[in-house]
C-alpha atoms as a PDB file:
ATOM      1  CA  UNK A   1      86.392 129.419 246.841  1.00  0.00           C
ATOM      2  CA  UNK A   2      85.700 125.323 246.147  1.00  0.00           C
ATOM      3  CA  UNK A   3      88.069 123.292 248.015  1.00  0.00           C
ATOM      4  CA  UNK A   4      88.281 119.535 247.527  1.00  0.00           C
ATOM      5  CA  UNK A   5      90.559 116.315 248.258  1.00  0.00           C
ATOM      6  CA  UNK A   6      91.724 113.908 245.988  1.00  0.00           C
ATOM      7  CA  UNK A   7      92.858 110.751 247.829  1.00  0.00           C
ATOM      8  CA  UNK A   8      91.407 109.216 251.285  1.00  0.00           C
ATOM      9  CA  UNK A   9      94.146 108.206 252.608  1.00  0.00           C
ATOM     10  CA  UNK A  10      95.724 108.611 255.906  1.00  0.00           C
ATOM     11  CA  UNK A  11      97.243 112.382 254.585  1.00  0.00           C
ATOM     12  CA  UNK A  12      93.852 112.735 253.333  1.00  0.00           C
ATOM     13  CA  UNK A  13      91.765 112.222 256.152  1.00  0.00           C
ATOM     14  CA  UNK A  14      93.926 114.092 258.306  1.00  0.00           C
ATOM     15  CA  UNK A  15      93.375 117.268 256.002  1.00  0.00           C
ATOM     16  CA  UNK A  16      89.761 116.284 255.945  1.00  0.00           C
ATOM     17  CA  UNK A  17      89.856 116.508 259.704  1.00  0.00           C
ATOM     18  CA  UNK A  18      91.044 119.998 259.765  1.00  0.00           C
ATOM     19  CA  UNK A  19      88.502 121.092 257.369  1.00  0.00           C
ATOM     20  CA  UNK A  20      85.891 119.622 260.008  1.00  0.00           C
ATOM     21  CA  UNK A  21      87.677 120.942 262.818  1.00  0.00           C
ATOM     22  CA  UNK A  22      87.583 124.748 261.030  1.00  0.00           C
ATOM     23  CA  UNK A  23      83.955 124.536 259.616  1.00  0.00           C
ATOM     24  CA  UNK A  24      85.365 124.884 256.235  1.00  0.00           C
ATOM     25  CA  UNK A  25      83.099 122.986 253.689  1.00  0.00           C
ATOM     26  CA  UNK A  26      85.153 120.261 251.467  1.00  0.00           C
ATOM     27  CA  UNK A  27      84.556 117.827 249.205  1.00  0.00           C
ATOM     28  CA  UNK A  28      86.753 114.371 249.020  1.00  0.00           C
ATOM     29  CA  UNK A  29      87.265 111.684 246.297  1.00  0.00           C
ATOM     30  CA  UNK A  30      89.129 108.900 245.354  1.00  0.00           C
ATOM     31  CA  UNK A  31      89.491 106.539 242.417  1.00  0.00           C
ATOM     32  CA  UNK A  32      87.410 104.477 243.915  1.00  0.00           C
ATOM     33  CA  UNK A  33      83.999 106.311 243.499  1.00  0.00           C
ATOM     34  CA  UNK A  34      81.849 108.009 246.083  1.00  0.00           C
ATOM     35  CA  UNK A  35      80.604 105.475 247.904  1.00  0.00           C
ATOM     36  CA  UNK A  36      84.342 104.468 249.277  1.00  0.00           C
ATOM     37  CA  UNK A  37      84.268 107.383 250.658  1.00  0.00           C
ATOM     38  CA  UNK A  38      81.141 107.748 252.595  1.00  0.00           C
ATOM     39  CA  UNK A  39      82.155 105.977 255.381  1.00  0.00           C
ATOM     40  CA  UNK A  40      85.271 107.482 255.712  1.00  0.00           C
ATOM     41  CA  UNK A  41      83.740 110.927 255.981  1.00  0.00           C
ATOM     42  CA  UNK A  42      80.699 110.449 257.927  1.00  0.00           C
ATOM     43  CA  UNK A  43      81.947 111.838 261.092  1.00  0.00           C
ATOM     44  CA  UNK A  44      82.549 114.973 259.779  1.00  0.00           C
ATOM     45  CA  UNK A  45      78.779 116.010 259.114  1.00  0.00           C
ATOM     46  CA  UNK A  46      78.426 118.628 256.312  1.00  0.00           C
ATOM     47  CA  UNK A  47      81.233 119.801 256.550  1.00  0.00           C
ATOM     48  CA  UNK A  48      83.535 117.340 254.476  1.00  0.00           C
ATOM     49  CA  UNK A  49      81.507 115.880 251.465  1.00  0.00           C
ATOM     50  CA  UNK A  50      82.190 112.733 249.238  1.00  0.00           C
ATOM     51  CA  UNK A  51      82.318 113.374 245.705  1.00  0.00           C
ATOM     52  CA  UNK A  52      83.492 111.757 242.752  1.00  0.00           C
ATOM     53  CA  UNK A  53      86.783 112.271 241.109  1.00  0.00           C
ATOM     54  CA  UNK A  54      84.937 113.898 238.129  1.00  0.00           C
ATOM     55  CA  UNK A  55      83.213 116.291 240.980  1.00  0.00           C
ATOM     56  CA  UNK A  56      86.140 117.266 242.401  1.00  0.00           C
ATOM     57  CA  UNK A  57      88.523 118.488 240.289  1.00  0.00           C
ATOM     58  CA  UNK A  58      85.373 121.177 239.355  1.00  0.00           C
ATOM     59  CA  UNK A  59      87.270 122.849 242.762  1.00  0.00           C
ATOM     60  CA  UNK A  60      88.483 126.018 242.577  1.00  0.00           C
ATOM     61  CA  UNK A  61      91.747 124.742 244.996  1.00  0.00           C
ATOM     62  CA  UNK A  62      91.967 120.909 244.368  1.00  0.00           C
ATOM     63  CA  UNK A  63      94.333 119.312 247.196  1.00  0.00           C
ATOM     64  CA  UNK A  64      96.257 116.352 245.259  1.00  0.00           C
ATOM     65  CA  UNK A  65      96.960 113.837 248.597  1.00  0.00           C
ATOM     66  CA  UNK A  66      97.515 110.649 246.381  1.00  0.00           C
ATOM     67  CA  UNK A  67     100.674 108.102 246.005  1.00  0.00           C
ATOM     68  CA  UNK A  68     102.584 110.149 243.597  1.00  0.00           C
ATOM     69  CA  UNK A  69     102.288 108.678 239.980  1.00  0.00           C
ATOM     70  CA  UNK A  70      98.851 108.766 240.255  1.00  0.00           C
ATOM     71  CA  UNK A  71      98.540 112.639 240.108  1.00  0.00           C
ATOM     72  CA  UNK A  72      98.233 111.406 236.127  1.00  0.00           C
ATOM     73  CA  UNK A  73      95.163 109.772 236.519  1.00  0.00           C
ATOM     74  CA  UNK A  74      94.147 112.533 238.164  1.00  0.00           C
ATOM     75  CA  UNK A  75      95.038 115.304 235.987  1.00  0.00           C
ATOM     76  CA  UNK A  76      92.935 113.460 233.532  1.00  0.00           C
ATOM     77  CA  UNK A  77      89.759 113.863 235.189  1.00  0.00           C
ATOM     78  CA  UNK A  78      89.277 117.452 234.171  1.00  0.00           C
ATOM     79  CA  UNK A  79      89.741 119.009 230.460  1.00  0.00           C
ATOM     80  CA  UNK A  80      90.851 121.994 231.442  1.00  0.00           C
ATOM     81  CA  UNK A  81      92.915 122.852 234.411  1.00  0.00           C
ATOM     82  CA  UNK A  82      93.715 126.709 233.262  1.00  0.00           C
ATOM     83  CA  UNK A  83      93.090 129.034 237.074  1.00  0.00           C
ATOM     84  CA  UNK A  84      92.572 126.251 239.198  1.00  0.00           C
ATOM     85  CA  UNK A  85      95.102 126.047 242.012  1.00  0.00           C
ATOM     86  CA  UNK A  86      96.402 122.244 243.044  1.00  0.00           C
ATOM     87  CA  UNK A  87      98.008 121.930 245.956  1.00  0.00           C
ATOM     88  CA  UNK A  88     100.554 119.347 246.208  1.00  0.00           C
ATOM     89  CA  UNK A  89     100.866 117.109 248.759  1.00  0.00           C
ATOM     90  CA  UNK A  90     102.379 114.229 247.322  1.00  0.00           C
ATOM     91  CA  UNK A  91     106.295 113.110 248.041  1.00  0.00           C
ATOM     92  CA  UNK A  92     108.505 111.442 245.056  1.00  0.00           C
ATOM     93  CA  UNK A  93     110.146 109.358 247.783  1.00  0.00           C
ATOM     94  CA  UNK A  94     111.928 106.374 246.136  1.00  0.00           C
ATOM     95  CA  UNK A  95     111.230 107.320 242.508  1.00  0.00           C
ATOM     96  CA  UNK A  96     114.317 107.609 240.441  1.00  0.00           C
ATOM     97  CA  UNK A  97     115.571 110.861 239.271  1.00  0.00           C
ATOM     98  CA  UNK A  98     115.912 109.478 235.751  1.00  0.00           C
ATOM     99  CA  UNK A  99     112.144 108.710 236.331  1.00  0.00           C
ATOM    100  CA  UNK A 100     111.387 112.814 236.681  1.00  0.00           C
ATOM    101  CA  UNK A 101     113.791 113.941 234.241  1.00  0.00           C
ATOM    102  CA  UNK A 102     116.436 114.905 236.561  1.00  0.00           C
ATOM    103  CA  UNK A 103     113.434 117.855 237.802  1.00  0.00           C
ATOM    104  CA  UNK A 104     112.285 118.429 240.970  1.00  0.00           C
ATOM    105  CA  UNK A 105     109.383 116.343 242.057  1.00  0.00           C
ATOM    106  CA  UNK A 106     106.319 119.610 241.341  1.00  0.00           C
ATOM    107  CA  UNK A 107     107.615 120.488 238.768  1.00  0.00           C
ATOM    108  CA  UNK A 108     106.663 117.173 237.483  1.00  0.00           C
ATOM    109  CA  UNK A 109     103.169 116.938 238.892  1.00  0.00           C
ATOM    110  CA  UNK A 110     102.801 120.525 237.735  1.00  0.00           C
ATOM    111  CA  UNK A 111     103.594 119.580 233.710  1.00  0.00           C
ATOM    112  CA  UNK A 112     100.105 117.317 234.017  1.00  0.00           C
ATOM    113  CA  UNK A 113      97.995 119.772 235.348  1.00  0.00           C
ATOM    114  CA  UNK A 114      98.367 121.903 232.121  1.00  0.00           C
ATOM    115  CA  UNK A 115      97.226 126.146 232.861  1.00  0.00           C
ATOM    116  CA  UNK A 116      96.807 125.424 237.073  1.00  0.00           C
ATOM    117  CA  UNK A 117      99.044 126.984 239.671  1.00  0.00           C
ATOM    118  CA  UNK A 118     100.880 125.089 241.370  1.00  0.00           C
ATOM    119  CA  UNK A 119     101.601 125.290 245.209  1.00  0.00           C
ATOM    120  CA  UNK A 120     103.525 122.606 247.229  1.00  0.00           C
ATOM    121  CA  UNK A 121     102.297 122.098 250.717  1.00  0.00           C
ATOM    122  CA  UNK A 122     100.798 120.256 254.091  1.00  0.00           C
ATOM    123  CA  UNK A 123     103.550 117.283 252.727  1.00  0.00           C
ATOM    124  CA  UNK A 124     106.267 117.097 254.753  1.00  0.00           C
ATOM    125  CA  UNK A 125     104.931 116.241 257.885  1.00  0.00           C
ATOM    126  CA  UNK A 126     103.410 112.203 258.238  1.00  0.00           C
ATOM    127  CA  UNK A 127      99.611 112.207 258.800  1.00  0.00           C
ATOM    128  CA  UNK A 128      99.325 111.642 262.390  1.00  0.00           C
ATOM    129  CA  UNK A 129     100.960 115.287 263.303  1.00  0.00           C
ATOM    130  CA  UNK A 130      98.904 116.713 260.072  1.00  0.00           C
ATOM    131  CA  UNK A 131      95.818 115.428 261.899  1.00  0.00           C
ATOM    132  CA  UNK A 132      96.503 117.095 265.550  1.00  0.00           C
ATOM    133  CA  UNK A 133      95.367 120.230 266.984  1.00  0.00           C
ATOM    134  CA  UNK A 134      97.369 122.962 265.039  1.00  0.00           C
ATOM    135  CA  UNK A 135      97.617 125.451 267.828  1.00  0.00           C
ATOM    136  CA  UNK A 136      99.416 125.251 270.663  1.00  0.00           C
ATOM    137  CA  UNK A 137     101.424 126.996 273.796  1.00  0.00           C
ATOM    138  CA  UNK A 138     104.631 127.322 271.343  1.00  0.00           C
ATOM    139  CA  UNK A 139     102.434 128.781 268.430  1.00  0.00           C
ATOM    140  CA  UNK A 140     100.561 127.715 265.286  1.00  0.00           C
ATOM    141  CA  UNK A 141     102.419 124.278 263.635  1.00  0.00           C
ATOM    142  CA  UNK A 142     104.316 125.598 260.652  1.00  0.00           C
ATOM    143  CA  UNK A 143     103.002 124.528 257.100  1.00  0.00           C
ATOM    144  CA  UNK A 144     105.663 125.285 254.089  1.00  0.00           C
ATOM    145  CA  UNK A 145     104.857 126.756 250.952  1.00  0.00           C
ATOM    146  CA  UNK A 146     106.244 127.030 247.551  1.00  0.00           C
ATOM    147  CA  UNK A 147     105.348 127.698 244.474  1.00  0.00           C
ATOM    148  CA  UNK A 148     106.329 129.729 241.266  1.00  0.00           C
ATOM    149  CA  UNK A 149     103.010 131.870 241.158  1.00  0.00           C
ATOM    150  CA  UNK A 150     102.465 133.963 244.370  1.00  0.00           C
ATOM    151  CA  UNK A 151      99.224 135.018 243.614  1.00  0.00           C
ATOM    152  CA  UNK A 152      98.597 131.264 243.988  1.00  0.00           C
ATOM    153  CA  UNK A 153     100.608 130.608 247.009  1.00  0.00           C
ATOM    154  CA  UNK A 154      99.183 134.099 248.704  1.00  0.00           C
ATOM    155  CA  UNK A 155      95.660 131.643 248.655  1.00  0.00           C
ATOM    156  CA  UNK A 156      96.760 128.899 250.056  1.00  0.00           C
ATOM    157  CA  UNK A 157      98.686 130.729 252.715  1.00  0.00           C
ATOM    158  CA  UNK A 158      94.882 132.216 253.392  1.00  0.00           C
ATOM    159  CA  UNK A 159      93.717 128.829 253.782  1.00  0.00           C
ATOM    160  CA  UNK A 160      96.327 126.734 255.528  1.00  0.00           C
ATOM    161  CA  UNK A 161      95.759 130.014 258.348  1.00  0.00           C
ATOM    162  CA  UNK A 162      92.258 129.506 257.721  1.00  0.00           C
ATOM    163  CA  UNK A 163      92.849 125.762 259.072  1.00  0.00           C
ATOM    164  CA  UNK A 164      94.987 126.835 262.008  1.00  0.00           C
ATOM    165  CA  UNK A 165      98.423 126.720 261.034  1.00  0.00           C
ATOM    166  CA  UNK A 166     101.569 129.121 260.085  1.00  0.00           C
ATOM    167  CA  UNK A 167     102.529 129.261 256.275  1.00  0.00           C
ATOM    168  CA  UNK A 168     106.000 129.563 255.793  1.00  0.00           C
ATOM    169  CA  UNK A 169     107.146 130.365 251.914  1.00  0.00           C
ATOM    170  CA  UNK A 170     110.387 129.336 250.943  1.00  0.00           C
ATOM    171  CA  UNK A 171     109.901 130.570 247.297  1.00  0.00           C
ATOM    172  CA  UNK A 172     109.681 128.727 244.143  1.00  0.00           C
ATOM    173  CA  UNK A 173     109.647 125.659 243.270  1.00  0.00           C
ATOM    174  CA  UNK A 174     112.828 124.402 241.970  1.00  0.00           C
ATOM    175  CA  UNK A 175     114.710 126.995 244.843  1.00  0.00           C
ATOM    176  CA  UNK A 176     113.577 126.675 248.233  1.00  0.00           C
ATOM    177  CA  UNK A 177     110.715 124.447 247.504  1.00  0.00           C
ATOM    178  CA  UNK A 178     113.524 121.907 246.860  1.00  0.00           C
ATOM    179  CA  UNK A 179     113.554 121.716 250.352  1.00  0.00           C
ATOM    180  CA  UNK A 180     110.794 120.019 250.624  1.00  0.00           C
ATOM    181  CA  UNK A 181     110.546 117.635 248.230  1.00  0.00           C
ATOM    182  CA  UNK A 182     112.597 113.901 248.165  1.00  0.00           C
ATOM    183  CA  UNK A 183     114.524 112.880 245.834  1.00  0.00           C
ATOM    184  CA  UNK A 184     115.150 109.062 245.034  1.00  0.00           C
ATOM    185  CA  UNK A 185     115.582 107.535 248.466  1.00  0.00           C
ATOM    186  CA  UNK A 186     116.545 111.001 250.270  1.00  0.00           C
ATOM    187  CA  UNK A 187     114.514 113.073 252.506  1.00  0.00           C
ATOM    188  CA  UNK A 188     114.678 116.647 251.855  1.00  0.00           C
ATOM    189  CA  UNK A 189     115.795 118.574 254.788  1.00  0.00           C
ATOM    190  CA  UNK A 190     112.505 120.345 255.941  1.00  0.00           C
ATOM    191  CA  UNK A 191     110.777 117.000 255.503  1.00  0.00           C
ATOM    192  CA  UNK A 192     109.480 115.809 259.187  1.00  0.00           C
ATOM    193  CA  UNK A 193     110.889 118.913 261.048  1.00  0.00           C
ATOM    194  CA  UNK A 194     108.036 119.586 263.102  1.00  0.00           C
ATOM    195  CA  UNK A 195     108.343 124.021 263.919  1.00  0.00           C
ATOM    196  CA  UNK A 196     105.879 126.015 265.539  1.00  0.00           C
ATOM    197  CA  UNK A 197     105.687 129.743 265.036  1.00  0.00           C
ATOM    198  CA  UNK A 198     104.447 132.052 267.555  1.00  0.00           C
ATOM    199  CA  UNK A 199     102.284 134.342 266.554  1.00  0.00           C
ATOM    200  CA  UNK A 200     102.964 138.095 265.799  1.00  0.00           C
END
């Protein structure tokens, strides 16, 4: 499985990091071309490669960490979307319902990337606890899924355990992922809430 990130970022580089931190190879892009990113992901060795937008989205599980109108741009970088998985990580926070057709926020971002799966995750907690140590004393930090394919959202449960942390599904999209996603200028409720689960 080919993972990359699209968007460098402060969410980005904090995935980035726990990608490093796991020894999972990844690639990362932005709109800016490769060499924007070079410097950004030097620290992490091998491990976290840059890449161009056009490379990335070639990913089997492409990890969409951008302001949120620009998921369009990138769901134009690739002709065909049909198996991929994108994970969204992107929060609608301050766009206008009218704006998404009175839908939740995915299912939005999901209409662009025509014949992927999409999963929403690793977006409701800011970038400085994203980036921290995902284990602790009180258990793995809790990572929420949702998604309306659960082939798809078995995967990324595999990987966001992979990275350290405790996937916790709350269904599909426009059900309990509406818990996680804003709407105009309101926090969903799961947004910020910081839970550790212990493990079994």
């Amino acid at each position: 499985m080919r993972y990359s990130i699209i968007g460098s970022g402060s969410v980005g580089v904090a995935l980035a990091s726990q990608f490093a931190r796991s020894g999972i190879a990844v690639g990362m892009a932005n709109s800016r071309g490769r060499d924007s990113v070079v410097s950004i992901v030097r620290e992490y060795g091998e491990t976290v490669l840059p890449l161009t937008l056009e490379e990335a989205v070639t990913a089997d599980v492409v990890i969409l960490a951008v302001p949120f109108w620009s998921h369009l741009d990138v769901a134009k970088a690739a002709a065909l979307w049909q198996g991929k998985i994108v994970i969204d990580v992107t929060n609608a926070y301050g766009v206008q319902l009218s704006d998404l057709g009175n839908e939740p926020s995915s299912r939005v971002v999901g209409k662009a990337f025509s014949g992927a799966h999409l999963v929403k995750a690793f977006n409701h907690l800011p970038a400085g606890v994203l980036a921290q140590q995902p284990g602790t004393a009180d258990g793995r930090r809790v990572i929420f899924l949702s998604g309306d394919d659960d082939g798809s959202v078995t995967e990324v449960a595999k990987l966001v355990r992979a990275l350290g942390f405790a996937p916790v599904s709350l269904g599909k999209i426009a059900e309990g992922g509406q818990l996680v996603q804003a709407r105009d200028r309101t926090w969903a409720p799961l947004i910020f809430q910081d839970l550790f689960k212990k493990e079994a």
